[in-house]
C-alpha atoms as a PDB file:
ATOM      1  CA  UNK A   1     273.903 215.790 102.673  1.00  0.00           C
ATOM      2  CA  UNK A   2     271.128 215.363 104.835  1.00  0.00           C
ATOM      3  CA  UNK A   3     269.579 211.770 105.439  1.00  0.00           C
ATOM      4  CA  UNK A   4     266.040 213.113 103.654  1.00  0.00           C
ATOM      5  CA  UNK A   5     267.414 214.701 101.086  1.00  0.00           C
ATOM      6  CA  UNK A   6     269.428 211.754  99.999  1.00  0.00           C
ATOM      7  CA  UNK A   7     266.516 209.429 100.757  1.00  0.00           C
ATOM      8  CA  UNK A   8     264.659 211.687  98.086  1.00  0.00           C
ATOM      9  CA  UNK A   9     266.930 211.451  95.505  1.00  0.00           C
ATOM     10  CA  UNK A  10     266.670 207.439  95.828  1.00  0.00           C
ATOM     11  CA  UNK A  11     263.130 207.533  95.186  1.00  0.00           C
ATOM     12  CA  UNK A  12     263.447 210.051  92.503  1.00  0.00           C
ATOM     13  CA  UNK A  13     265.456 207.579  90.711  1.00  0.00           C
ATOM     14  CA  UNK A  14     264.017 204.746  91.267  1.00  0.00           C
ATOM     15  CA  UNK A  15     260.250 206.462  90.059  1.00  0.00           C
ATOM     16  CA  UNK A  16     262.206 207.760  86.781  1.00  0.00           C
ATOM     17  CA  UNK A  17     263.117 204.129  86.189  1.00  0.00           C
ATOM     18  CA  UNK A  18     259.701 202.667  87.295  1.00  0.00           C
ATOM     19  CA  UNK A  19     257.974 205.092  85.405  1.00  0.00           C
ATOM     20  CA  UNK A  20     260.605 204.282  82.202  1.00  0.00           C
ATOM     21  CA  UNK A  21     260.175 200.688  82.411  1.00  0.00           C
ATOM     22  CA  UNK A  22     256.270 200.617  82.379  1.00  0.00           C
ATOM     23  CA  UNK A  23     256.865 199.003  85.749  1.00  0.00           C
ATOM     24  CA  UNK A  24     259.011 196.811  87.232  1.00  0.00           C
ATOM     25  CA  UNK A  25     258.136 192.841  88.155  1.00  0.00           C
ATOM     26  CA  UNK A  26     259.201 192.718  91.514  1.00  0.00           C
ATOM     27  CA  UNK A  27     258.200 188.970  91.839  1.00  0.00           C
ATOM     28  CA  UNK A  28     256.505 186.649  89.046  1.00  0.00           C
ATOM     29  CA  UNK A  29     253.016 187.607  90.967  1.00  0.00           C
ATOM     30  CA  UNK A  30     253.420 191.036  91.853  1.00  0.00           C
ATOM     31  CA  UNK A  31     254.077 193.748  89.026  1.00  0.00           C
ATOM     32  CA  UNK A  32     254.593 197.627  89.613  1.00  0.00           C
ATOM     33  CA  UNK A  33     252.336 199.801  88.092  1.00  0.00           C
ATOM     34  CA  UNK A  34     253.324 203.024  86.912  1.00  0.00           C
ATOM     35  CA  UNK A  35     251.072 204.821  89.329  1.00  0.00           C
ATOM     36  CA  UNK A  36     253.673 203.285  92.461  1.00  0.00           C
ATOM     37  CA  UNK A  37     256.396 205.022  89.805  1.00  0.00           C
ATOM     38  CA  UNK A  38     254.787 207.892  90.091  1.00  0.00           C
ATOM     39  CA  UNK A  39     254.119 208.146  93.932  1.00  0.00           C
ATOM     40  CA  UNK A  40     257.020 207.025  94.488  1.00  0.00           C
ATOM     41  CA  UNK A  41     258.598 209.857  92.544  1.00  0.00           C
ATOM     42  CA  UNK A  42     256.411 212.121  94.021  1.00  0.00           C
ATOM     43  CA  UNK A  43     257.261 211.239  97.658  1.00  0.00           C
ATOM     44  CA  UNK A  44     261.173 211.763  96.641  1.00  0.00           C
ATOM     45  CA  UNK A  45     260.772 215.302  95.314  1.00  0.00           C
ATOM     46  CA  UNK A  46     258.699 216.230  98.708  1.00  0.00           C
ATOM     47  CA  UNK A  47     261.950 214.524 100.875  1.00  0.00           C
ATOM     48  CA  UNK A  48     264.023 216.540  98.562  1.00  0.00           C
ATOM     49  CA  UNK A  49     262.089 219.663  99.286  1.00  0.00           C
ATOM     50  CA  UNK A  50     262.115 218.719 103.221  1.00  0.00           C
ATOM     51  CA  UNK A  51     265.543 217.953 103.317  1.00  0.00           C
ATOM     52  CA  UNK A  52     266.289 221.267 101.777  1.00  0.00           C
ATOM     53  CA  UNK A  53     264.195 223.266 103.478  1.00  0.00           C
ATOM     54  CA  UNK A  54     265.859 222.117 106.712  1.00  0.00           C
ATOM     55  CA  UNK A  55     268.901 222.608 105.450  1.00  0.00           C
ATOM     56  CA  UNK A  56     267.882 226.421 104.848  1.00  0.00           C
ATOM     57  CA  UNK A  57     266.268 226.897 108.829  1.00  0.00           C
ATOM     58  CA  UNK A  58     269.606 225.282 110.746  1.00  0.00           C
ATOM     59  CA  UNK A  59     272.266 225.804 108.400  1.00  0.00           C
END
């Protein structure tokens, strides 16, 4: 598995859990939003798609 592609998947899951949670509190002063769930979920499925499609040119 490709290094983006598995990157991807990472932030995939971690934006389904953000997004779950209503955010996480990373520290007592700094809560994530959903909208960081959500670009963060968006910028896994994009790795996921980039990972793939260069999987599909070299392999």
């Amino acid at each position: 598995m490709q290094r983006y592609t598995l990157t991807g998947i990472i932030l995939v899951v971690i934006g389904i859990v953000v997004l779950a949670y209503h955010g996480i509190i990373y520290t007592t002063r700094l809560p994530l939003p959903r909208i960081v769930g959500g670009i963060v979920l968006v910028g896994g499925i994009v790795l996921i798609f980039i990972g793939n499609k260069k999987v599909g040119l070299h392999g």
